[in-house]
C-alpha atoms as a PDB file:
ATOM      1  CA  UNK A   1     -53.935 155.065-160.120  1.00  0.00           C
ATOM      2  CA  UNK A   2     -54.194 151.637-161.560  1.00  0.00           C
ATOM      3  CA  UNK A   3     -51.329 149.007-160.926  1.00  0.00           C
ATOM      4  CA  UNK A   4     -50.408 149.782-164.486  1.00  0.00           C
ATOM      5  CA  UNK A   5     -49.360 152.944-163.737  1.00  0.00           C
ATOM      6  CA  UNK A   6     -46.152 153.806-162.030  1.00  0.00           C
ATOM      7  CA  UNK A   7     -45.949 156.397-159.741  1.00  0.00           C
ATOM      8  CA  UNK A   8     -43.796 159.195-160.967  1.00  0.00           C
ATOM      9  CA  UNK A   9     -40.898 160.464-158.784  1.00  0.00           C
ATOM     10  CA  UNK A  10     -39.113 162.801-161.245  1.00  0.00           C
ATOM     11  CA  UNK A  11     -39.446 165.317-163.729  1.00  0.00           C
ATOM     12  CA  UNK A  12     -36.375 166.002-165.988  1.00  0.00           C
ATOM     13  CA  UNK A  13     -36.662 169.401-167.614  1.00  0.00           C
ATOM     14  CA  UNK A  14     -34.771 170.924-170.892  1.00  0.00           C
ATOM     15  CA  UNK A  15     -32.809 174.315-170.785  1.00  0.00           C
ATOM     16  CA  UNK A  16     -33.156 176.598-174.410  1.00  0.00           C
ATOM     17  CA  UNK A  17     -36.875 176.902-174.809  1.00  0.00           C
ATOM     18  CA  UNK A  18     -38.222 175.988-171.705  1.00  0.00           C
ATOM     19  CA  UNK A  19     -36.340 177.469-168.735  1.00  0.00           C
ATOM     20  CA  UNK A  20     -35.967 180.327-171.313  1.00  0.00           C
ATOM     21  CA  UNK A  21     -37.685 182.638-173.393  1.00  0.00           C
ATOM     22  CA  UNK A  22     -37.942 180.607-177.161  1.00  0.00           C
ATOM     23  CA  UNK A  23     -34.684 180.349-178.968  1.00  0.00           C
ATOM     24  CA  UNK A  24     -35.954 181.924-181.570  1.00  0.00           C
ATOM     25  CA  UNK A  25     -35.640 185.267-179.760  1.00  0.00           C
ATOM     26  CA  UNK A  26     -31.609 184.611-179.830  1.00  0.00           C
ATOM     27  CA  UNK A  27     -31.829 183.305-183.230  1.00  0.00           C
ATOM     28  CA  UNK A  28     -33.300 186.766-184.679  1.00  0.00           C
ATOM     29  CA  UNK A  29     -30.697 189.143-182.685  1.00  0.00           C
ATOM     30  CA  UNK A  30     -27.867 186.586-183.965  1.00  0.00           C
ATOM     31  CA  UNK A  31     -29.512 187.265-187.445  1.00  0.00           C
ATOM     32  CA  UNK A  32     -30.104 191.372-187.148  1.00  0.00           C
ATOM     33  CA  UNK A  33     -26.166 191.355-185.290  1.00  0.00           C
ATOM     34  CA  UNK A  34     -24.945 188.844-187.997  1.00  0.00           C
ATOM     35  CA  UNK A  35     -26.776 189.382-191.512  1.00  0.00           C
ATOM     36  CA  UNK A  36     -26.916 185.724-191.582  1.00  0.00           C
ATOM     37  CA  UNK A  37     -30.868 184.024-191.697  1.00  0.00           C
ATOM     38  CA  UNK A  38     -31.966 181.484-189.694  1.00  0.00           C
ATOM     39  CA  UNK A  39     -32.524 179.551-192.883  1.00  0.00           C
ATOM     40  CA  UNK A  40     -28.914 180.228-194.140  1.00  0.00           C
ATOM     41  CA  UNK A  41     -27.583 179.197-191.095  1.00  0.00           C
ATOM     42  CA  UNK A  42     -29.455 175.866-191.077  1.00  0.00           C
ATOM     43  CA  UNK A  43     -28.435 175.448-194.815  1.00  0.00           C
ATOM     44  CA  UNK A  44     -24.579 176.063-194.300  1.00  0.00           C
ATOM     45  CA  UNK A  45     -24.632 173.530-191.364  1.00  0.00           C
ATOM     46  CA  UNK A  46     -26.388 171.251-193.765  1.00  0.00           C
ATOM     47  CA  UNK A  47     -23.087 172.032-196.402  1.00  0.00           C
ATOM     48  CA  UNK A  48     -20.503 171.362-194.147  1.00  0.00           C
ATOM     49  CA  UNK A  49     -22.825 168.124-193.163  1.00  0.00           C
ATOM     50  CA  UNK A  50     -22.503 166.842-196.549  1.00  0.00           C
ATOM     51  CA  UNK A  51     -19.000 167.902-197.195  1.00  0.00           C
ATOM     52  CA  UNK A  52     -17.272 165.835-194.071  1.00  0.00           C
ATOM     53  CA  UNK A  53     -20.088 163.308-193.688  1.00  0.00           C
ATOM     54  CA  UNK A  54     -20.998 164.927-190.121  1.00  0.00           C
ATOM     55  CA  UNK A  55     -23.351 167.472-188.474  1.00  0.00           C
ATOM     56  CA  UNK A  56     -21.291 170.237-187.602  1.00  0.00           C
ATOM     57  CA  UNK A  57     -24.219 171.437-185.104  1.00  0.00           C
ATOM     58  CA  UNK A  58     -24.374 167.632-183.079  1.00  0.00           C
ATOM     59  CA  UNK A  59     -20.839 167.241-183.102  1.00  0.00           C
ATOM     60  CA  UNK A  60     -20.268 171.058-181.340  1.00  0.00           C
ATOM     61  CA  UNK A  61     -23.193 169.577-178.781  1.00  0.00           C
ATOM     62  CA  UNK A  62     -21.422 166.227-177.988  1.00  0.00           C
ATOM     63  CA  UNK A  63     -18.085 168.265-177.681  1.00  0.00           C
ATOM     64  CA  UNK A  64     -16.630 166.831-180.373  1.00  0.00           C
ATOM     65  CA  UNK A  65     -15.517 170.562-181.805  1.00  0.00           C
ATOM     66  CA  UNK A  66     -14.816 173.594-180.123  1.00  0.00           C
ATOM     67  CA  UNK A  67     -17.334 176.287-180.626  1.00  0.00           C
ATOM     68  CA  UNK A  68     -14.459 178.312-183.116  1.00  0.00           C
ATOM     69  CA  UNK A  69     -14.256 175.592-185.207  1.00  0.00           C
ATOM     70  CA  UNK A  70     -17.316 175.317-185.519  1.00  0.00           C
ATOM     71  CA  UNK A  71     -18.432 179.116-186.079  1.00  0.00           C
ATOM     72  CA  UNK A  72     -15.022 178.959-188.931  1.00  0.00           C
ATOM     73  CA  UNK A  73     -16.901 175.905-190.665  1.00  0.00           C
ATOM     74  CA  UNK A  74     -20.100 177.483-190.976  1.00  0.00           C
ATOM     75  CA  UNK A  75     -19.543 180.792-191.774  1.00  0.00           C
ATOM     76  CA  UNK A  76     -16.887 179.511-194.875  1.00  0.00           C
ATOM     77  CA  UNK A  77     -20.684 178.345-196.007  1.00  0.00           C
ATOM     78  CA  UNK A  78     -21.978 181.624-195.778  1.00  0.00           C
ATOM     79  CA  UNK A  79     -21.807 184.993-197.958  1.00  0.00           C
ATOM     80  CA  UNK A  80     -18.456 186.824-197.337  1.00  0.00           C
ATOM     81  CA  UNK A  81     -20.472 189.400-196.071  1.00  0.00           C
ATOM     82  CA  UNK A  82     -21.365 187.988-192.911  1.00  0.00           C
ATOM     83  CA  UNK A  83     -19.617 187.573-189.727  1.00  0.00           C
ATOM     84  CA  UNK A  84     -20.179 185.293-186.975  1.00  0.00           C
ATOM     85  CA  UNK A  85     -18.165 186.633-184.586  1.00  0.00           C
ATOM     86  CA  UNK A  86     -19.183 187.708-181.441  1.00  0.00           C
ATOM     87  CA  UNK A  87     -22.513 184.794-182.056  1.00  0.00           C
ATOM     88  CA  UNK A  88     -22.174 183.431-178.338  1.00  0.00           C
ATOM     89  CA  UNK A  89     -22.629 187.340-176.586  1.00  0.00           C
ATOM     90  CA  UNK A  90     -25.417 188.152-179.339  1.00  0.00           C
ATOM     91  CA  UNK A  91     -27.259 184.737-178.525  1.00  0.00           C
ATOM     92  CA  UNK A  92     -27.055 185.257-174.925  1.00  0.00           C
ATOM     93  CA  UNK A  93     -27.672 188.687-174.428  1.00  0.00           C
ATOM     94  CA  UNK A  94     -31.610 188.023-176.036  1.00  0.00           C
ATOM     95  CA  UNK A  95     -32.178 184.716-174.102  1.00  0.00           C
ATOM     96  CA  UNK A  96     -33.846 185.511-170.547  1.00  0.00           C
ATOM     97  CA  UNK A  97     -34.532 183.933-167.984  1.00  0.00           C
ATOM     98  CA  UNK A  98     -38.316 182.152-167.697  1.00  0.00           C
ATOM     99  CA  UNK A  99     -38.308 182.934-164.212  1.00  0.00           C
ATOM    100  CA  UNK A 100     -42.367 181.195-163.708  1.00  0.00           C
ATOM    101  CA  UNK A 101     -40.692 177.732-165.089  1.00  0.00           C
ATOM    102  CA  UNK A 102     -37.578 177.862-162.994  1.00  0.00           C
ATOM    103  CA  UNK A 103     -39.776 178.358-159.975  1.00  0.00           C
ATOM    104  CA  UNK A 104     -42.241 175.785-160.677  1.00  0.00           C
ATOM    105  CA  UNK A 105     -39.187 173.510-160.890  1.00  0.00           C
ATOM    106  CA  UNK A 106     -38.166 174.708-157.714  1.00  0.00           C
ATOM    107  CA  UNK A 107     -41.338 174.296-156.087  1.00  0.00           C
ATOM    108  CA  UNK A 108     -41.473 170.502-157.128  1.00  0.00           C
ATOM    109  CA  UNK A 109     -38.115 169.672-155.411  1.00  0.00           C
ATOM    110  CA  UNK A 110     -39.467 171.202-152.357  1.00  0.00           C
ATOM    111  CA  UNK A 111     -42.223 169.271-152.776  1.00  0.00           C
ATOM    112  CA  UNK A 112     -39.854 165.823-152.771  1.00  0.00           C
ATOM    113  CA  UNK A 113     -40.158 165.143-156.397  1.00  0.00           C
ATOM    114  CA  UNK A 114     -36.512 164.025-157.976  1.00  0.00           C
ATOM    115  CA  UNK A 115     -35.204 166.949-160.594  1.00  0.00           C
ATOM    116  CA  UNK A 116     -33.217 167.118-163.278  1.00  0.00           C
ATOM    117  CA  UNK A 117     -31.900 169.174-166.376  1.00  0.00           C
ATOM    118  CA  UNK A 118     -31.344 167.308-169.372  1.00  0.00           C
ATOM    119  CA  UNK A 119     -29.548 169.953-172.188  1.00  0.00           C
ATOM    120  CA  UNK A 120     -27.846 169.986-175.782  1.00  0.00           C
ATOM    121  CA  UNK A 121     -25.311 172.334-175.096  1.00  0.00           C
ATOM    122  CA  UNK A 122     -21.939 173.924-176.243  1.00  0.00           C
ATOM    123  CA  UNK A 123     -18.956 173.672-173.569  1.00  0.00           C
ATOM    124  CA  UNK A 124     -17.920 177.347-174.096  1.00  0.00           C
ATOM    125  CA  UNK A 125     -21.508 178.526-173.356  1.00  0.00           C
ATOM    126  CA  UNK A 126     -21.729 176.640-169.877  1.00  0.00           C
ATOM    127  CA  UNK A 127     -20.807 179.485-167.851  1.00  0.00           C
ATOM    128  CA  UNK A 128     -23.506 181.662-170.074  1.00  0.00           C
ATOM    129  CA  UNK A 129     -26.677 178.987-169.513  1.00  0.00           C
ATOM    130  CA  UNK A 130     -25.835 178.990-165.575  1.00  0.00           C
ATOM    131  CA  UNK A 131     -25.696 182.371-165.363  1.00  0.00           C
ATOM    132  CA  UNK A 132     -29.441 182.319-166.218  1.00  0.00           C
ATOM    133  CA  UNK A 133     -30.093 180.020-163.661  1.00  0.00           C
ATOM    134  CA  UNK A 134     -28.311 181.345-160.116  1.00  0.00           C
ATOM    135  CA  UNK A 135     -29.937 178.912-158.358  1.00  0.00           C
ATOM    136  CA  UNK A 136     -29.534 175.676-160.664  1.00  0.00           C
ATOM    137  CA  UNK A 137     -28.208 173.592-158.285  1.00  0.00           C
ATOM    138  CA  UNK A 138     -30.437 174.309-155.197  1.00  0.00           C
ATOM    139  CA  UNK A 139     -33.153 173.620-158.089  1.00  0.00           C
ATOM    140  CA  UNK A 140     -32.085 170.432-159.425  1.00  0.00           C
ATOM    141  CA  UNK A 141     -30.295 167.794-158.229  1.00  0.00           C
ATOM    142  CA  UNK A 142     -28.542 166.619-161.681  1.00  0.00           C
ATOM    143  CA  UNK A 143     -27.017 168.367-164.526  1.00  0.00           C
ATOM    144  CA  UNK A 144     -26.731 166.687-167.826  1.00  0.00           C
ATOM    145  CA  UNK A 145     -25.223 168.640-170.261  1.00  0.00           C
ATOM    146  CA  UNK A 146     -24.384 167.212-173.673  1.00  0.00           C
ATOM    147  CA  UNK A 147     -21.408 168.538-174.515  1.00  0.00           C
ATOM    148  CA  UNK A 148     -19.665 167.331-171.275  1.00  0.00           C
ATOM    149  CA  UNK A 149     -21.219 163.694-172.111  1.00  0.00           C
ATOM    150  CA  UNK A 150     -20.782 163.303-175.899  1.00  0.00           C
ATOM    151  CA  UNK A 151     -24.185 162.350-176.692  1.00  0.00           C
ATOM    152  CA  UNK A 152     -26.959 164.205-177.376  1.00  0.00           C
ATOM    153  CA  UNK A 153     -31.261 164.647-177.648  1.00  0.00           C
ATOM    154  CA  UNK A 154     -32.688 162.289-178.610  1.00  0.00           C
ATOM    155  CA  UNK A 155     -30.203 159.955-178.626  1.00  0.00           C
ATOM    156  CA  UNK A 156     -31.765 157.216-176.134  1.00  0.00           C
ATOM    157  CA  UNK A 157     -28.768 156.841-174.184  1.00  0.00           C
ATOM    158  CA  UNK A 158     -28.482 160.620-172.662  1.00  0.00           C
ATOM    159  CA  UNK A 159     -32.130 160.104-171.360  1.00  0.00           C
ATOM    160  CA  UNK A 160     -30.721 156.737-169.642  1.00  0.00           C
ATOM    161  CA  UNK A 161     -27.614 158.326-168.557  1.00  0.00           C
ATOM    162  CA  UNK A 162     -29.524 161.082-166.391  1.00  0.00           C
ATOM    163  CA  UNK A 163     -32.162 158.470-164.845  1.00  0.00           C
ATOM    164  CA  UNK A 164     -29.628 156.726-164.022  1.00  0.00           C
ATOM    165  CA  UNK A 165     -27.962 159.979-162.047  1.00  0.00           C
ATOM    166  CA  UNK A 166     -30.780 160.716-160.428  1.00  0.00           C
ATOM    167  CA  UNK A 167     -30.276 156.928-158.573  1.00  0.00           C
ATOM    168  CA  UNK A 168     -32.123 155.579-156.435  1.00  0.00           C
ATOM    169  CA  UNK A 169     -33.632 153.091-158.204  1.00  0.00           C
ATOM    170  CA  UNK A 170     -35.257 155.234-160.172  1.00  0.00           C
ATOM    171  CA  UNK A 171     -36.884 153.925-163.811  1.00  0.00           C
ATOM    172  CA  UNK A 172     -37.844 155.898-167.150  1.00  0.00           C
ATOM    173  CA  UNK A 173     -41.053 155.103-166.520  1.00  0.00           C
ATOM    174  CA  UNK A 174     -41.358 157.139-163.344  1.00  0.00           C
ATOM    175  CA  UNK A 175     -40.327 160.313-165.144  1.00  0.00           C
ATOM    176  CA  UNK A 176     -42.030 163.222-166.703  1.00  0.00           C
ATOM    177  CA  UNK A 177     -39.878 164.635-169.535  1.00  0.00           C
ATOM    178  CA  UNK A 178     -40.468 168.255-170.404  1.00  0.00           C
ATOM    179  CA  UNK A 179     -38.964 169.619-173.592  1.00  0.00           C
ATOM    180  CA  UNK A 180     -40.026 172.094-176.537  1.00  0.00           C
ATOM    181  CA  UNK A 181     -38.883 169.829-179.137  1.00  0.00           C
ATOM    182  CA  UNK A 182     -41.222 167.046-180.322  1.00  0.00           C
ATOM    183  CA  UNK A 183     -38.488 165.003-181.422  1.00  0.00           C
ATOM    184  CA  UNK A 184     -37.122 165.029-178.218  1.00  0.00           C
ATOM    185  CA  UNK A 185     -40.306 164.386-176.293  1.00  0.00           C
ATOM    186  CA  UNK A 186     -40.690 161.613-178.624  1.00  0.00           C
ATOM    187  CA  UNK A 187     -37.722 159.515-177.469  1.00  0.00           C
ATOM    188  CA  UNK A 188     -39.055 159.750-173.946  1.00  0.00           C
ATOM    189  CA  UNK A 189     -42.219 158.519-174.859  1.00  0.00           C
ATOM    190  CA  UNK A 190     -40.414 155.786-176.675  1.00  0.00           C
ATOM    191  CA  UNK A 191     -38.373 155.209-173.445  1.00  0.00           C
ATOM    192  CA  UNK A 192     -41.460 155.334-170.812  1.00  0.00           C
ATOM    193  CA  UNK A 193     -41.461 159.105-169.866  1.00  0.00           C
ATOM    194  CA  UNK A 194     -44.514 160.454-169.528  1.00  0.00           C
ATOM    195  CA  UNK A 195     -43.342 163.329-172.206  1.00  0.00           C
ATOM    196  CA  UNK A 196     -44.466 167.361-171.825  1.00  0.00           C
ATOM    197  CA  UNK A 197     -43.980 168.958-175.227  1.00  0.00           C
ATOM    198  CA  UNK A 198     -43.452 172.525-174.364  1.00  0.00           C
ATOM    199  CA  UNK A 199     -45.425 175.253-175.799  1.00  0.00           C
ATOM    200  CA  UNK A 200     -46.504 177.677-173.167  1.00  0.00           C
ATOM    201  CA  UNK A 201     -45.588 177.715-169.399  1.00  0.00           C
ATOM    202  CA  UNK A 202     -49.294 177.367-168.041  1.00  0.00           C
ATOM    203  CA  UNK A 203     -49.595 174.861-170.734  1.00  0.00           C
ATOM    204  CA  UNK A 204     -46.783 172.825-169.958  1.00  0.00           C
ATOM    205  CA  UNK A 205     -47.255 172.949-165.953  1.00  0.00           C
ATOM    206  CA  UNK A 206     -50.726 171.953-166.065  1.00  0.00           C
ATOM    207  CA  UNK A 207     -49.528 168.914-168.123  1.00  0.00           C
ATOM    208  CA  UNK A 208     -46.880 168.216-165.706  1.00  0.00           C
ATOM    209  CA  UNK A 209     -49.646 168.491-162.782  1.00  0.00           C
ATOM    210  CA  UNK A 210     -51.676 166.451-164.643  1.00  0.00           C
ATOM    211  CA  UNK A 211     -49.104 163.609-164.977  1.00  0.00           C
ATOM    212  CA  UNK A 212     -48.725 163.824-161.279  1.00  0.00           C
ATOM    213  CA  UNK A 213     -52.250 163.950-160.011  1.00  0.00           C
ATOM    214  CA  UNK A 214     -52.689 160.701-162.239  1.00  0.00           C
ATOM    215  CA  UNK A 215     -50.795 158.770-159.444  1.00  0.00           C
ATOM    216  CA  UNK A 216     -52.535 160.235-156.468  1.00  0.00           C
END
C-alpha cells in the first residue's frame, strides 16, 4: 500500500438492489398486480414533478410525504383504470432476501471491518426492509435510512452523515461504498469512497476484496 493510500476500515452497503434480489423484480409484480408500467409510473412522477415544482418520489424518501399521499398523487397521473393500492404488499412480497450479500456483510464485521447501511427509503416500509434482514443489527453497526434523515442518495451530505455515525475518527476516504446505482456510486467517488457499483454478487465482492487487499 503506498502512503497515498488510506487504509480502509469500512464498507457502507445499500439495501434495494444489493442486499436484495433487483428491484426490478418488485417493479414487474407492482406492474402485473397494478396495470400500471414501469415507464408510466416514472412518467406520472415526472407530472406531478412539474406540476408542484417537486419530485414526488425524493420527497416520499426524505419523509417529506407520507407514502398515501404520495400513491394519491401519482396514480391521479395515471389511467383511471389502474389502482395503486395495495403497492407496498405487492412490492414486498417479490423482493427477497440476497442471503450470499447479507452474509458476506456479516462476515466482514466479524472480521473487524466498520459496517454500515446507507438506504433511500419510505418510513411506512421500514418494518417491511427489516423484515428481510433479521439480523440487521448484529450485521451492521449503523442504519441510515433516508426517510428518517430527510436527505437522500446522492445527496453528499447523507454519505457524510453515516461516516460520521460510524465515529471513530473515521474519514470518506477509508470507506468502500457499495451500491447498484451509478449515480450513487458516483458521489462516493466524488467524496473519497472507494465506490462498488453493483451488478452481480461475485462481482461486487471480489471488488470489495479487491479494495481491501489493496491496503494489505
Amino acid at each position: 500500500m503506498s502512503e497515498s493510500s488510506p487504509a480502509r476500515r469500512a464498507v457502507i452497503c445499500d439495501f434495494g438492489g444489493v442486499l436484495t434480489v433487483p428491484l426490478t423484480n418488485a417493479f414487474t409484480a407492482v406492474q402485473e398486480e397494478s396495470g400500471a408500467s414501469v415507464e408510466a409510473l416514472a412518467q406520472a412522477m415526472r407530472r406531478v414533478a412539474e406540476k408542484t415544482g417537486r419530485h414526488p418520489l425524493f420527497d416520499l424518501e426524505k419523509g417529506l410525504v407520507s407514502e398515501a399521499d404520495f400513491l394519491e398523487r401519482v396514480e391521479a397521473e395515471l389511467d383511471a383504470e389502474v389502482s395503486l393500492a395495495g403497492f407496498r404488499e405487492t412490492y414486498f412480497s417479490a423482493l427477497h432476501a440476497n442471503q450470499r450479500m447479507i452474509d458476506y456483510m456479516a462476515e466482514l464485521r466479524a472480521r473487524g471491518l466498520r459496517t454500515a447501511l446507507l438506504t433511500n427509503n419510505v418510513r411506512e416500509w421500514e418494518p417491511h426492509w427489516r423484515a428481510k434482514l433479521p439480523a440487521i443489527d448484529a450485521t451492521f453497526e449503523v442504519v441510515v435510512d433516508s426517510a428518517f434523515v430527510g436527505m437522500r442518495k446522492p445527496e453528499p451530505e447523507i454519505y457524510t452523515l453515516t461516516v460520521e455515525r460510524l465515529g471513530d475518527g473515521l474519514t470518506a476516504t477509508e470507506c468502500v461504498f457499495v451500491d447498484d446505482t451509478d449515480v450513487n456510486c458516483a458521489t462516493a467517488r466524488e467524496l473519497g469512497m472507494h465506490a462498488v457499483h453493483f451488478r452481480a454478487t461475485e462481482q461486487a465482492i471480489a471488488e470489495v476484496e479487491a479494495a481491501l487487499d489493496s491496503d494489505r
